[in-house]
N, C-alpha and C. Protein backbone atom coordinates (compact mmCIF):
# COMPACT_ATOMS: atom_id res chain seq x y z
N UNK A 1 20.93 23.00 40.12
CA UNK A 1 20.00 22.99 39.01
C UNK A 1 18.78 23.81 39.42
N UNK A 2 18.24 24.66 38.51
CA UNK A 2 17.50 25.73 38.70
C UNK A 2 15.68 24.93 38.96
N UNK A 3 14.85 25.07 39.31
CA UNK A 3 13.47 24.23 39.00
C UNK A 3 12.71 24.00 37.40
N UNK A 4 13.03 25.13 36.90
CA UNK A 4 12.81 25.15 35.54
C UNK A 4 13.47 24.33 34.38
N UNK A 5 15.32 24.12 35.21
CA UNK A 5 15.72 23.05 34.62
C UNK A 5 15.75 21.74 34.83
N UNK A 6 15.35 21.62 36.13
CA UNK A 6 14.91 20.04 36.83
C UNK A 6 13.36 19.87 36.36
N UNK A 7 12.76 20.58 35.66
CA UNK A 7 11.11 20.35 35.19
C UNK A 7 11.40 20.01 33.61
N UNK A 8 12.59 20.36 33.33
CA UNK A 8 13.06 20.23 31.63
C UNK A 8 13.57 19.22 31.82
N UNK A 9 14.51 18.88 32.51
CA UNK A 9 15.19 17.49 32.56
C UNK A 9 14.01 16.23 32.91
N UNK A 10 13.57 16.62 33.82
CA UNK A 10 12.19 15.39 33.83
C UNK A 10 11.56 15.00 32.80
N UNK A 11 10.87 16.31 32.25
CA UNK A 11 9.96 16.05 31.18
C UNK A 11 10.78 15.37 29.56
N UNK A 12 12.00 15.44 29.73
CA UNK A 12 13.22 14.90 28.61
C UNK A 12 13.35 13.53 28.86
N UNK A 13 13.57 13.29 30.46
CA UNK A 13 13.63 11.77 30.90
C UNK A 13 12.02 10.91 30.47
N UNK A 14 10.73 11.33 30.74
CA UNK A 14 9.91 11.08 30.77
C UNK A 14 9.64 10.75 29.31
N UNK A 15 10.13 11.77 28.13
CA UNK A 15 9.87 10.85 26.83
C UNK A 15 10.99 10.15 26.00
N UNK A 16 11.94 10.32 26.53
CA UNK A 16 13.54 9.10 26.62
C UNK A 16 12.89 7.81 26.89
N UNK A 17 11.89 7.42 28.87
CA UNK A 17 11.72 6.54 28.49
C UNK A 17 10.40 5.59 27.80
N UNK A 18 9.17 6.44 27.68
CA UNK A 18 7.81 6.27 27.11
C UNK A 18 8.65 6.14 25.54
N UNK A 19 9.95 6.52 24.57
CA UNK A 19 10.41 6.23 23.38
C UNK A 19 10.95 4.77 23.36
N UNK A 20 11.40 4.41 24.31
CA UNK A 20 11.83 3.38 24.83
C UNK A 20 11.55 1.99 25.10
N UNK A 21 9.91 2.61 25.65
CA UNK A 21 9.09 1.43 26.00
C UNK A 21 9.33 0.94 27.12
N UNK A 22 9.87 1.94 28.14
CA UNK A 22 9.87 1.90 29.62
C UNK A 22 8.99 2.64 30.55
N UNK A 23 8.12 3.24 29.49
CA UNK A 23 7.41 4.07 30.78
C UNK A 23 5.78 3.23 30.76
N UNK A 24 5.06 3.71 31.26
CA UNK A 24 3.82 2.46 31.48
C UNK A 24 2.90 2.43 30.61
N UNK A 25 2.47 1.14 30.16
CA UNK A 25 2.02 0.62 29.21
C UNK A 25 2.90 -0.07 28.28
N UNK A 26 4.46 0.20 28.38
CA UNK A 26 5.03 -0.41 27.45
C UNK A 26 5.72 0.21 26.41
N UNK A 27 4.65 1.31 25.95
CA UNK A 27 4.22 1.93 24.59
C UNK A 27 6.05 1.36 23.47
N UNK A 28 5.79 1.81 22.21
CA UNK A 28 6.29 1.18 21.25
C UNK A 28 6.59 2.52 20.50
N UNK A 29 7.86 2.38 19.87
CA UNK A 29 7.81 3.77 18.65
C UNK A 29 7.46 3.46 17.45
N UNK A 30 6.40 4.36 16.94
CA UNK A 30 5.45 3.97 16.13
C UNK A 30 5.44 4.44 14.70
N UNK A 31 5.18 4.31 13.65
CA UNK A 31 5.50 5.37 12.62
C UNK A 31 4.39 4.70 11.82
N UNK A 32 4.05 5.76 11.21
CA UNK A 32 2.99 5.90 9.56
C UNK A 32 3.98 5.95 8.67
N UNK A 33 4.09 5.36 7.80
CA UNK A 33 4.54 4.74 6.81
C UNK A 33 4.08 4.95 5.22
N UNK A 34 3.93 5.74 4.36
CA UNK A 34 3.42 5.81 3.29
C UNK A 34 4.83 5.78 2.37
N UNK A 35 4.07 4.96 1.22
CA UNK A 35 5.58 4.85 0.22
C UNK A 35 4.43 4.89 -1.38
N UNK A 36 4.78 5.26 -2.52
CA UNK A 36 4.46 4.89 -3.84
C UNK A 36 4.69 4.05 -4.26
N UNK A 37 2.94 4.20 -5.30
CA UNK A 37 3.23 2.96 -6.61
C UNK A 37 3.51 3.92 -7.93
N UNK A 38 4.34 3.60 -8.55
CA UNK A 38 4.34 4.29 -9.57
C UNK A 38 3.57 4.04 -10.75
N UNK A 39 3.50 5.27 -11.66
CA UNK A 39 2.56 4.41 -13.01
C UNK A 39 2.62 3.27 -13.38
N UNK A 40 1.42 2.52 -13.56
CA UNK A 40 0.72 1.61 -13.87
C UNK A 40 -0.07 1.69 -14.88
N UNK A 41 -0.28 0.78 -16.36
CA UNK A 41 -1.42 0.60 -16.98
C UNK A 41 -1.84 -0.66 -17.22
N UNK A 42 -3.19 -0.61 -17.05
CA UNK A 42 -4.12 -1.95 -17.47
C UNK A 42 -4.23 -1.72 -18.80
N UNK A 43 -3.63 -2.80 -19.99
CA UNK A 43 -4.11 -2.84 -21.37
C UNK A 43 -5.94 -2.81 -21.64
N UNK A 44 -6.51 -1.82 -22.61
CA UNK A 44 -7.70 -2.13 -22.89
C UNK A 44 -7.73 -3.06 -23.87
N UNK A 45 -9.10 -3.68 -23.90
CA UNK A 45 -9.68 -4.33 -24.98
C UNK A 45 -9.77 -3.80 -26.24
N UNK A 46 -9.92 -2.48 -26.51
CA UNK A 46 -10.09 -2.17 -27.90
C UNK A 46 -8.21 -1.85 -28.44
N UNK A 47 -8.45 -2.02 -29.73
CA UNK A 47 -7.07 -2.14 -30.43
C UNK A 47 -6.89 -0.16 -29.86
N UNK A 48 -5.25 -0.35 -29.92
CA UNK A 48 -5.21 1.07 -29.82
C UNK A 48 -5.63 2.39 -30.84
N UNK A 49 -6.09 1.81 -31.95
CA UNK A 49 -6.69 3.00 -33.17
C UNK A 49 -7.97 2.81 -32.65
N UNK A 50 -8.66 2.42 -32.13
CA UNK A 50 -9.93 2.31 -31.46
C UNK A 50 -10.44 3.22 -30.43
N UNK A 51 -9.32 3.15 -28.86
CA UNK A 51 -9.29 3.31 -27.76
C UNK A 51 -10.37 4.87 -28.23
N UNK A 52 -10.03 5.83 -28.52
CA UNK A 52 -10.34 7.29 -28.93
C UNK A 52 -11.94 6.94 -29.14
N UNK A 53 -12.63 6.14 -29.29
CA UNK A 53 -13.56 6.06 -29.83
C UNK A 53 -14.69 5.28 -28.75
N UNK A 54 -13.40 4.83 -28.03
CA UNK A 54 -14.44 3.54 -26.84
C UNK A 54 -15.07 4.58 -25.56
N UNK A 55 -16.14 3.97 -25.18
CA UNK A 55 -16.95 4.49 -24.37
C UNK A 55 -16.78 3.96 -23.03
N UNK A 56 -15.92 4.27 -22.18
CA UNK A 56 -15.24 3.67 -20.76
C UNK A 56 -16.54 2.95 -19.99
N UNK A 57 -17.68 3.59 -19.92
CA UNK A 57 -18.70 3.00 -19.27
C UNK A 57 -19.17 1.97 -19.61
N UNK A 58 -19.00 1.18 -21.25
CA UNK A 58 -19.02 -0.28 -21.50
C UNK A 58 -17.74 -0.69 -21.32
N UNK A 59 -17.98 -1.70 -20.85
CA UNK A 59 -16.88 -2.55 -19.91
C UNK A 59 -16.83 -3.61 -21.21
N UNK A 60 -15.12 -3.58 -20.96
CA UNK A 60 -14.69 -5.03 -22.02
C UNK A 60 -15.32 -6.58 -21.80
N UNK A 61 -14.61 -7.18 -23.06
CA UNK A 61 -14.98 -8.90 -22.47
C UNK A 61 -14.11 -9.61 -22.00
N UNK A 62 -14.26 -10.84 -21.26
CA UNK A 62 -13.65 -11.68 -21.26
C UNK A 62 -13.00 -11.25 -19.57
N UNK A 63 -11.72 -12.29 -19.36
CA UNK A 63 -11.28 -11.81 -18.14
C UNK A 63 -10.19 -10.80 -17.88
N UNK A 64 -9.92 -10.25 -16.79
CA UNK A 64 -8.54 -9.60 -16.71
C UNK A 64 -7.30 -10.66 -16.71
N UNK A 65 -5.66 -10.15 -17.03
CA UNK A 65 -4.87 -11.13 -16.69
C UNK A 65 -4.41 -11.42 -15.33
N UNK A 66 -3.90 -12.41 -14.82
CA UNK A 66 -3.84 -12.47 -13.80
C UNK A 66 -2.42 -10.93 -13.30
N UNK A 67 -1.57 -10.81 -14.34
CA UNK A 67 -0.67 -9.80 -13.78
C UNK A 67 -1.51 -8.56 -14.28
N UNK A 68 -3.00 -8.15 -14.07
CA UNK A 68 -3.06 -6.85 -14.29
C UNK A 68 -2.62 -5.50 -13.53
N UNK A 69 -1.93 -6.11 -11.98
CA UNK A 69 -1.71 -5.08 -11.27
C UNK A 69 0.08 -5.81 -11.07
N UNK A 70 0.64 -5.11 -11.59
CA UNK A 70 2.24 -5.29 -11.83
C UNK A 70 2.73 -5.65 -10.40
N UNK A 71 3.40 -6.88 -9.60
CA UNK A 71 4.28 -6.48 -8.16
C UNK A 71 5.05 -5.60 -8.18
N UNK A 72 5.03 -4.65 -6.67
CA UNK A 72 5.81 -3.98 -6.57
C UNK A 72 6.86 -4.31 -5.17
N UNK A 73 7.71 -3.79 -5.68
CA UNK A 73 8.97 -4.10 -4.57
C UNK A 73 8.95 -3.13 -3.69
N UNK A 74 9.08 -3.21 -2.32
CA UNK A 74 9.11 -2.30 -1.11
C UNK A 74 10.59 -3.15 -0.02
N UNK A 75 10.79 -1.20 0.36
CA UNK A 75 11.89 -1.35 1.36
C UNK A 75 11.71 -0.38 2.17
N UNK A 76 10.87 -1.33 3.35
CA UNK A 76 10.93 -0.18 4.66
C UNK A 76 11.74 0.63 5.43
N UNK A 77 12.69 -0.32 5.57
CA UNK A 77 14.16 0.12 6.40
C UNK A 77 14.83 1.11 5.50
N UNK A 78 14.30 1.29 4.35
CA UNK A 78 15.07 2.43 3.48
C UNK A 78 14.07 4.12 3.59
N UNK A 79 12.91 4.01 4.46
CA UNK A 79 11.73 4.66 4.20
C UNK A 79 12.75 6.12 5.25
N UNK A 80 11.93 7.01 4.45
CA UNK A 80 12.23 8.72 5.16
C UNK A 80 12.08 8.82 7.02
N UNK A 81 11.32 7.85 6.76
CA UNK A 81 10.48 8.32 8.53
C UNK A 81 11.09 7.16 9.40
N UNK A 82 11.73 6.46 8.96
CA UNK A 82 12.80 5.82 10.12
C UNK A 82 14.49 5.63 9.46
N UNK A 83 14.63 6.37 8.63
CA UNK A 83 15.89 7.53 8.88
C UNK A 83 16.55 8.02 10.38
N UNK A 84 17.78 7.44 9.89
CA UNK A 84 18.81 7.98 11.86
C UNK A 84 18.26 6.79 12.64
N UNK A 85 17.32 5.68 12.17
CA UNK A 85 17.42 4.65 13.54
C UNK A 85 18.04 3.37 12.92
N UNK A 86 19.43 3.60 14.09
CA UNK A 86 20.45 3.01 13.96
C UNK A 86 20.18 1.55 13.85
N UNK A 87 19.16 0.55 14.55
CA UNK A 87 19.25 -0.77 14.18
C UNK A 87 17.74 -0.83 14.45
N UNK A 88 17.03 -1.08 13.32
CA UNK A 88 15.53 -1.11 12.86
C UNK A 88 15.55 -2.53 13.14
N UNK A 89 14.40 -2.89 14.04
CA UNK A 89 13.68 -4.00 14.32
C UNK A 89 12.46 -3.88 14.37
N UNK A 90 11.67 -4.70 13.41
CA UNK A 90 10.13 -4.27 13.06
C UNK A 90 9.53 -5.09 14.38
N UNK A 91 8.86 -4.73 15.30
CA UNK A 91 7.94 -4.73 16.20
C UNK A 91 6.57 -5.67 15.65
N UNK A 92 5.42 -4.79 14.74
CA UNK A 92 4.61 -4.83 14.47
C UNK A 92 4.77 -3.81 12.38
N UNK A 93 4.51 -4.57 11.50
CA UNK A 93 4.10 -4.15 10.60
C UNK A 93 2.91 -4.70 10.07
N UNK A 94 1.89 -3.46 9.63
CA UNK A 94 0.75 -3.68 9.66
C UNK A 94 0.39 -3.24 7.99
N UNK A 95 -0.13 -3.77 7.14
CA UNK A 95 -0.91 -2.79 5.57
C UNK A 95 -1.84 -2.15 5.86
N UNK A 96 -2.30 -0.77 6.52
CA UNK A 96 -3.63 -0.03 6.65
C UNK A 96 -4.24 0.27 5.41
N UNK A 97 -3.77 0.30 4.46
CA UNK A 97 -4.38 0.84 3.17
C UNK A 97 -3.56 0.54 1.55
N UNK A 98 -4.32 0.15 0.51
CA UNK A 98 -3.58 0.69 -0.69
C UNK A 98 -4.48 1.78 -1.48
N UNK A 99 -4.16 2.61 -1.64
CA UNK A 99 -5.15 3.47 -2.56
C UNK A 99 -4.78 3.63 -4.05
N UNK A 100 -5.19 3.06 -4.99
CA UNK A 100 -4.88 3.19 -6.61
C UNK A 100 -5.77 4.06 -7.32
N UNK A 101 -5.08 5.52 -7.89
CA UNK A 101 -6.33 6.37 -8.32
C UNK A 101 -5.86 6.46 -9.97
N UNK A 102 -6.72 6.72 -10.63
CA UNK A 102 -6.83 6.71 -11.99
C UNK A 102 -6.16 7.61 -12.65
N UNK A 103 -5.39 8.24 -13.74
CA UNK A 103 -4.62 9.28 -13.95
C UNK A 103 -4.99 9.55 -15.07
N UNK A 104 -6.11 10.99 -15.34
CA UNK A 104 -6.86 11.49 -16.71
C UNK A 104 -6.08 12.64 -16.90
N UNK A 105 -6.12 12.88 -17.83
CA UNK A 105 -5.58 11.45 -18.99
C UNK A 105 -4.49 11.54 -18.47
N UNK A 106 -3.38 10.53 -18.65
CA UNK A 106 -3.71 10.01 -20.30
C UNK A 106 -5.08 8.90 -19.95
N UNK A 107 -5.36 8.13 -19.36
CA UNK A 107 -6.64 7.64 -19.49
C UNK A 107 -7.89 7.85 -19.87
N UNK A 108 -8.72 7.35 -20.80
CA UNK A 108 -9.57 8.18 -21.37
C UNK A 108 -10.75 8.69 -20.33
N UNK A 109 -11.01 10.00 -20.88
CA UNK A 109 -12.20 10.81 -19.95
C UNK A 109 -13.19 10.01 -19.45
N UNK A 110 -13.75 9.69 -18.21
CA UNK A 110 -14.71 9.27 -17.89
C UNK A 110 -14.67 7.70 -17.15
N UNK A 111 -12.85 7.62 -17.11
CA UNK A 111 -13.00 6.14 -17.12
C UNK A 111 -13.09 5.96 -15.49
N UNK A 112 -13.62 4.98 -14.71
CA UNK A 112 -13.86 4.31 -13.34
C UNK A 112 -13.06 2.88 -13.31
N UNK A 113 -12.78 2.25 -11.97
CA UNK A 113 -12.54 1.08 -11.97
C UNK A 113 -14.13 0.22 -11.63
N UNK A 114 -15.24 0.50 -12.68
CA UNK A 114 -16.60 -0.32 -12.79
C UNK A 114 -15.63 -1.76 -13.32
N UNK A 115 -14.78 -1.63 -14.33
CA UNK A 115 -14.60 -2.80 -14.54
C UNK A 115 -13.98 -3.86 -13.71
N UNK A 116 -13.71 -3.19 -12.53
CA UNK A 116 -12.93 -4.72 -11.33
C UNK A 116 -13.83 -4.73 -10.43
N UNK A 117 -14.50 -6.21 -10.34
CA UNK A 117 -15.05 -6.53 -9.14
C UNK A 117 -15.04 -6.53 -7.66
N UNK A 118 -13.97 -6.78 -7.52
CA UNK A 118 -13.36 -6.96 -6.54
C UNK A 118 -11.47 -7.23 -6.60
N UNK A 119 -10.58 -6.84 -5.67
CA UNK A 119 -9.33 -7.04 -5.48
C UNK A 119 -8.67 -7.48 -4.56
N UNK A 120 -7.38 -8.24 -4.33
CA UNK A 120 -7.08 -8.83 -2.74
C UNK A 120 -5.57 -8.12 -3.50
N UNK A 121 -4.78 -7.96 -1.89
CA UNK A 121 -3.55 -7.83 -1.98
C UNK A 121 -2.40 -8.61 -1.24
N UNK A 122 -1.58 -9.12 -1.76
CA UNK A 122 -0.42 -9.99 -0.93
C UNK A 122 0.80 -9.44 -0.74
N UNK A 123 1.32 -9.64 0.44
CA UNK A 123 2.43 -9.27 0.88
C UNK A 123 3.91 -10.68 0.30
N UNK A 124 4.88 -11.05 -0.01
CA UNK A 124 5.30 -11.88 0.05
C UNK A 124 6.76 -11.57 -0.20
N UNK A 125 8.06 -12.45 0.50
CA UNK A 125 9.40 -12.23 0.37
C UNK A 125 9.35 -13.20 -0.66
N UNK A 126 9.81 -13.01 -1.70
CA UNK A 126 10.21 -13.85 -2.89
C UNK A 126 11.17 -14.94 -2.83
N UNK A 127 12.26 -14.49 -1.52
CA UNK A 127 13.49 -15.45 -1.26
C UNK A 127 13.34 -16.46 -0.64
N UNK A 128 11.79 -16.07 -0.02
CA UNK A 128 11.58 -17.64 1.18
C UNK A 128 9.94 -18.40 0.13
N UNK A 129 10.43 -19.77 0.73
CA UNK A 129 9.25 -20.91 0.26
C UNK A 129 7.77 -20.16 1.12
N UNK A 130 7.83 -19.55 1.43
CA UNK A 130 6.16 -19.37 1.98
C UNK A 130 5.42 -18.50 1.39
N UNK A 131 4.30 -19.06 1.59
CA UNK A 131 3.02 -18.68 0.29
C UNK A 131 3.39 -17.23 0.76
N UNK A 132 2.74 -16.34 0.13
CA UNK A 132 1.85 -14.95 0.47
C UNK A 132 0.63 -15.07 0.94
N UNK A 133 1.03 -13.71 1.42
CA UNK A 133 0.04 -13.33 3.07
C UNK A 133 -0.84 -12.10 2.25
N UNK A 134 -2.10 -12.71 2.78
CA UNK A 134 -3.64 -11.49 1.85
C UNK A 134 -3.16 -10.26 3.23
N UNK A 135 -3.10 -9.12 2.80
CA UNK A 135 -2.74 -8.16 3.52
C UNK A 135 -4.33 -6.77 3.37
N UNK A 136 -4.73 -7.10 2.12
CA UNK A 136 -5.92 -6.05 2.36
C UNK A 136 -6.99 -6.53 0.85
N UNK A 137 -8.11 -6.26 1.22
CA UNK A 137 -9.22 -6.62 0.57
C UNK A 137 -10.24 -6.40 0.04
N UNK A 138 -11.27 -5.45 -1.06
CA UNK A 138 -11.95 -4.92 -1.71
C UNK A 138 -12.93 -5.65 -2.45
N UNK A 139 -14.28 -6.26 -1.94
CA UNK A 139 -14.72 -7.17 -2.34
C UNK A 139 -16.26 -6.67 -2.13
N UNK A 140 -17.44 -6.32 -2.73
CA UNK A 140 -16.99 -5.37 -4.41
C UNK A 140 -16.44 -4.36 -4.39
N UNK A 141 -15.90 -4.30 -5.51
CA UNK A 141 -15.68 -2.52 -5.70
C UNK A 141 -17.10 -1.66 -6.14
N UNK A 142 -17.03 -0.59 -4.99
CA UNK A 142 -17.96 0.13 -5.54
C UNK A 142 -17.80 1.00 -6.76
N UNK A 143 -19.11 1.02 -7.28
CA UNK A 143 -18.77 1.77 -9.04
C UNK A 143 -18.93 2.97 -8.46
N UNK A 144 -18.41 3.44 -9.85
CA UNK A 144 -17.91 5.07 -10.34
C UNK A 144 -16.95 5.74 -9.29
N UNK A 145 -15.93 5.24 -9.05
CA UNK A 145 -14.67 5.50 -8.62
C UNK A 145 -13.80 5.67 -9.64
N UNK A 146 -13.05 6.64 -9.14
CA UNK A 146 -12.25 7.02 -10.18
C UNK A 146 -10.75 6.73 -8.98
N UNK A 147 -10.81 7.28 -7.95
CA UNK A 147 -9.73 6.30 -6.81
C UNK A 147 -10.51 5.31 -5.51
N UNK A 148 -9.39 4.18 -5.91
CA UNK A 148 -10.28 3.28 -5.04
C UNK A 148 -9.57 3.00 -3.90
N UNK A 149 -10.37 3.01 -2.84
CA UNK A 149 -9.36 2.34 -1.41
C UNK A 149 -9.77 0.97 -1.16
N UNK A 150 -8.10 0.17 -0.92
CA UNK A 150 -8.47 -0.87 -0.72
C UNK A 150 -7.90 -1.43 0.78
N UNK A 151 -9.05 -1.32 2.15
CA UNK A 151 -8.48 -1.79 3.13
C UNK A 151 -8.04 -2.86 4.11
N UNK A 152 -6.66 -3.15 4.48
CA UNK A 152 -6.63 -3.81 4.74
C UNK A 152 -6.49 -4.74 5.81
N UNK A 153 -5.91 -5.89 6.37
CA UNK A 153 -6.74 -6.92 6.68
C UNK A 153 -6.49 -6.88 8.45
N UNK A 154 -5.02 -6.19 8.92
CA UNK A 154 -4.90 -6.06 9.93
C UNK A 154 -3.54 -7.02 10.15
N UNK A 155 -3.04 -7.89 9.28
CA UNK A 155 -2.48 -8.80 9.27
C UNK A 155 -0.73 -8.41 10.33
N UNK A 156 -0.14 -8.83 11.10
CA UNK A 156 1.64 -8.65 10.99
C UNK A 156 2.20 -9.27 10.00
N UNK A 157 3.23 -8.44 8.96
CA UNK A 157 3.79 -9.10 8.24
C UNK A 157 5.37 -8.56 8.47
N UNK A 158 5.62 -8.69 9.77
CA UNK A 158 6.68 -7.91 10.44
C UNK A 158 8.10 -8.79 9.86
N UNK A 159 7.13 -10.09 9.91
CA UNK A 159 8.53 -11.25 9.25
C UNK A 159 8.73 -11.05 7.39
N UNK A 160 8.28 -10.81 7.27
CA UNK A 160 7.89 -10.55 5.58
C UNK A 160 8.82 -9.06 4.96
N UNK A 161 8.21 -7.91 6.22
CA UNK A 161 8.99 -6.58 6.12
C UNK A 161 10.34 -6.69 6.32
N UNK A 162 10.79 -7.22 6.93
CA UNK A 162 12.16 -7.49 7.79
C UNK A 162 12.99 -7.78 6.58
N UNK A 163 12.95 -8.81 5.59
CA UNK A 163 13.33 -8.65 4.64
C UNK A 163 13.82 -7.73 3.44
N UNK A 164 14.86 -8.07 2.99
CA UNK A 164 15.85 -6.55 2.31
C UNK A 164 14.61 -6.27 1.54
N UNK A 165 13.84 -6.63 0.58
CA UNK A 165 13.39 -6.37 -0.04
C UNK A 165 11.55 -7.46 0.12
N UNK A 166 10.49 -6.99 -0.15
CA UNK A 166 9.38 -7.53 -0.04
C UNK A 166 8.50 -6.78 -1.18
N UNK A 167 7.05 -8.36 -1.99
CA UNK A 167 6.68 -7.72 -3.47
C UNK A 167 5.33 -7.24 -2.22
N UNK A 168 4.28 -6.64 -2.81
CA UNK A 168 3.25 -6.39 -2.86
C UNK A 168 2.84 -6.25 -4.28
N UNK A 169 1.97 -7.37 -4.30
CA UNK A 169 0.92 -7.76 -5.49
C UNK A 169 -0.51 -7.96 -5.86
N UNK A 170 -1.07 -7.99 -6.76
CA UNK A 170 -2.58 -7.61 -6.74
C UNK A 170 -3.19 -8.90 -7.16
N UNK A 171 -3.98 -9.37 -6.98
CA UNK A 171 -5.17 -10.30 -7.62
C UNK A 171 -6.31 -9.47 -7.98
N UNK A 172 -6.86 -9.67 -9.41
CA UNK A 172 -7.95 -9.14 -9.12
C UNK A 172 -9.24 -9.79 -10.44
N UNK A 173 -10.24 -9.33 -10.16
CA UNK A 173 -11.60 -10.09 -10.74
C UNK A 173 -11.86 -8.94 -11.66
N UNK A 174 -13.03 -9.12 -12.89
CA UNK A 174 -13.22 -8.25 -13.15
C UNK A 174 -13.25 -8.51 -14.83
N UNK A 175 -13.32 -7.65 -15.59
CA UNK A 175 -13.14 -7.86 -17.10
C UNK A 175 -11.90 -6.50 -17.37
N UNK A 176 -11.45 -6.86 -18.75
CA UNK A 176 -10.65 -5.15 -19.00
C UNK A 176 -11.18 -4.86 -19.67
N UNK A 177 -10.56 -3.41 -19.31
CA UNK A 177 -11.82 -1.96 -19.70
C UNK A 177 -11.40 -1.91 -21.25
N UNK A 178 -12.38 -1.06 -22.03
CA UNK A 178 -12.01 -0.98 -23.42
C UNK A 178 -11.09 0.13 -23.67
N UNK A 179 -10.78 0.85 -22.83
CA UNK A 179 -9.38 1.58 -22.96
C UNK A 179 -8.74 1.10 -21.76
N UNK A 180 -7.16 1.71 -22.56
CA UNK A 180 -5.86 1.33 -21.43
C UNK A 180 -6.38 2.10 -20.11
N UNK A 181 -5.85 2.14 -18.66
CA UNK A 181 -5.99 2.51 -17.68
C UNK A 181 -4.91 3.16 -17.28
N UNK A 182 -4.86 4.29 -17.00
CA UNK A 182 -3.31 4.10 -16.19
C UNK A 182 -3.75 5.17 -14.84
N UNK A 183 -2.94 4.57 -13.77
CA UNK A 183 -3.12 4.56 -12.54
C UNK A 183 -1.41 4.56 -11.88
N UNK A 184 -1.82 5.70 -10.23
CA UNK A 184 -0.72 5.53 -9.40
C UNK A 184 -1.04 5.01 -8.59
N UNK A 185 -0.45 5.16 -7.34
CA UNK A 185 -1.04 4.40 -6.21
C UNK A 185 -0.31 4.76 -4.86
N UNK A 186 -0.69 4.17 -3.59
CA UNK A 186 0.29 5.04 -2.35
C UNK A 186 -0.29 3.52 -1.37
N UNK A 187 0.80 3.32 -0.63
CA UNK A 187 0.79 2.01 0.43
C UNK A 187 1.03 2.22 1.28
N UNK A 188 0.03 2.15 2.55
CA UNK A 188 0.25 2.89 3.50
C UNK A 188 0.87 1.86 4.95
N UNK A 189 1.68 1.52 5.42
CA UNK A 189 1.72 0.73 6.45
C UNK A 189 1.92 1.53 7.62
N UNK A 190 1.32 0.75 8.55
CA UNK A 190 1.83 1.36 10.42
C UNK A 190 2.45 0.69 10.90
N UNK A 191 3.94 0.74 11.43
CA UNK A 191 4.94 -0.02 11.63
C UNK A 191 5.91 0.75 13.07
N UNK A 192 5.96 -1.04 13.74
CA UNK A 192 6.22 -0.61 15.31
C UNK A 192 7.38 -1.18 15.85
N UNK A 193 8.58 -0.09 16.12
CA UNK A 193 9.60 -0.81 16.33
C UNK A 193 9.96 -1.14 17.77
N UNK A 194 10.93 -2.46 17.95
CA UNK A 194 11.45 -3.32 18.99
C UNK A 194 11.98 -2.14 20.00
C-alpha cells in the first residue's frame, strides 16, 4: 500500500468510526430535519362579502377556536435526509423551531398575526394514552409579523417520533382576525440516531 493510500484508508477508517460513535466523545449521527405544513386558514370574523372591505389591523371579537391551527401528521423515518439508513433508531429528537408565515394573498393585504397572543405547540402519538408533550412556545407574539417563529422547548420526544406516525398541534390565544388567514409553515427538528 502506497502512503497516500494508507493516509486515505485512515482518514476513511477515522470517519467510519466518529459515524459510528466510536471515535472520542462518542459523537452521534446527526441530522437537521425540516419537513412542511401545508396550507392552512384561520376563518375571519367578518362574513365573507365583507372580508374585501375589513381592515386587518382591527382585530376581531371574541375568542379563537380551539382547532385554529389544524394537527398535523409527521413521519420522520419517511424524511429525505435519513433515506438508505437501514434501521433508524431515534437517539435524540428534538423540535428546534416551527415557523408559520402568512400567504398574500390570498390573505388580505396588510394582514399580521397581531391577532394571536401567544401560541404553544404539542407533540403527541395519538395511539398511546399519554398526554402531549409542549414541544415549543411563543408567549407574546410580537406584532406586525407577517412570519412568526415559534421556538422551541428543547424537549426529547424521541419516544413520541419513533412512532409510525406522530400529530403536531397548536394551542393558541388570541381573537380571529376579520379576514380569513391563510398560512404555510416548516418544522424543523434535530434528530440523533442510535
Amino acid at each position: 500500500m502506497s502512503p497516500r493510500e494508507a493516509i486515505r484508508a485512515g482518514a476513511l477508517l477515522a470517519l467510519a468510526l466518529a459515524a459510528a460513535g466510536c471515535g472520542s466523545g462518542g459523537s452521534r449521527l446527526s441530522f437537521a430535519i425540516p419537513l412542511d405544513i401545508s396550507e392552512q386558514t384561520i376563518p375571519g370574523s367578518f362574513p365573507a362579502s365583507l372580508q374585501g372591505a375589513c381592515n386587518p389591523t382591527i382585530q376581531g371579537v371574541g375568542t379563537l377556536a380551539p382547532d385554529a391551527i389544524t394537527p398535523v401528521s409527521f413521519t420522520l423515518k419517511d424524511s429525505k435526509q435519513l433515506q438508505g439508513q437501514s434501521f433508524i433508531r431515534f437517539a435524540k429528537v428534538v423540535l428546534e423551531r416551527v415557523t408559520l408565515t402568512i400567504l398574500i394573498p390570498p390573505s388580505h393585504a396588510g394582514q399580521t398575526w397581531d391577532f394571536i397572543d401567544s401560541v404553544s405547540i404539542y407533540a403527541d402519538d395519538p395511539a398511546t394514552p399519554d398526554p402531549p408533550v409542549l414541544v415549543a412556545k411563543l408567549d407574546p407574539v410580537p406584532r406586525g409579523l407577517t412570519t412568526m417563529v415559534i421556538p422551541g422547548t428543547g424537549v426529547d420526544i424521541s419516544d413520541i417520533a419513533s412512532a409510525d406516525k406522530f400529530q403536531i398541534s397548536g394551542e393558541v390565544s388570541g381573537r380571529p382576525p376579520c379576514a380569513d388567514v391563510h398560512f404555510v409553515g416548516k418544522v424543523k427538528f434535530d434528530v440523533s440516531l442510535r
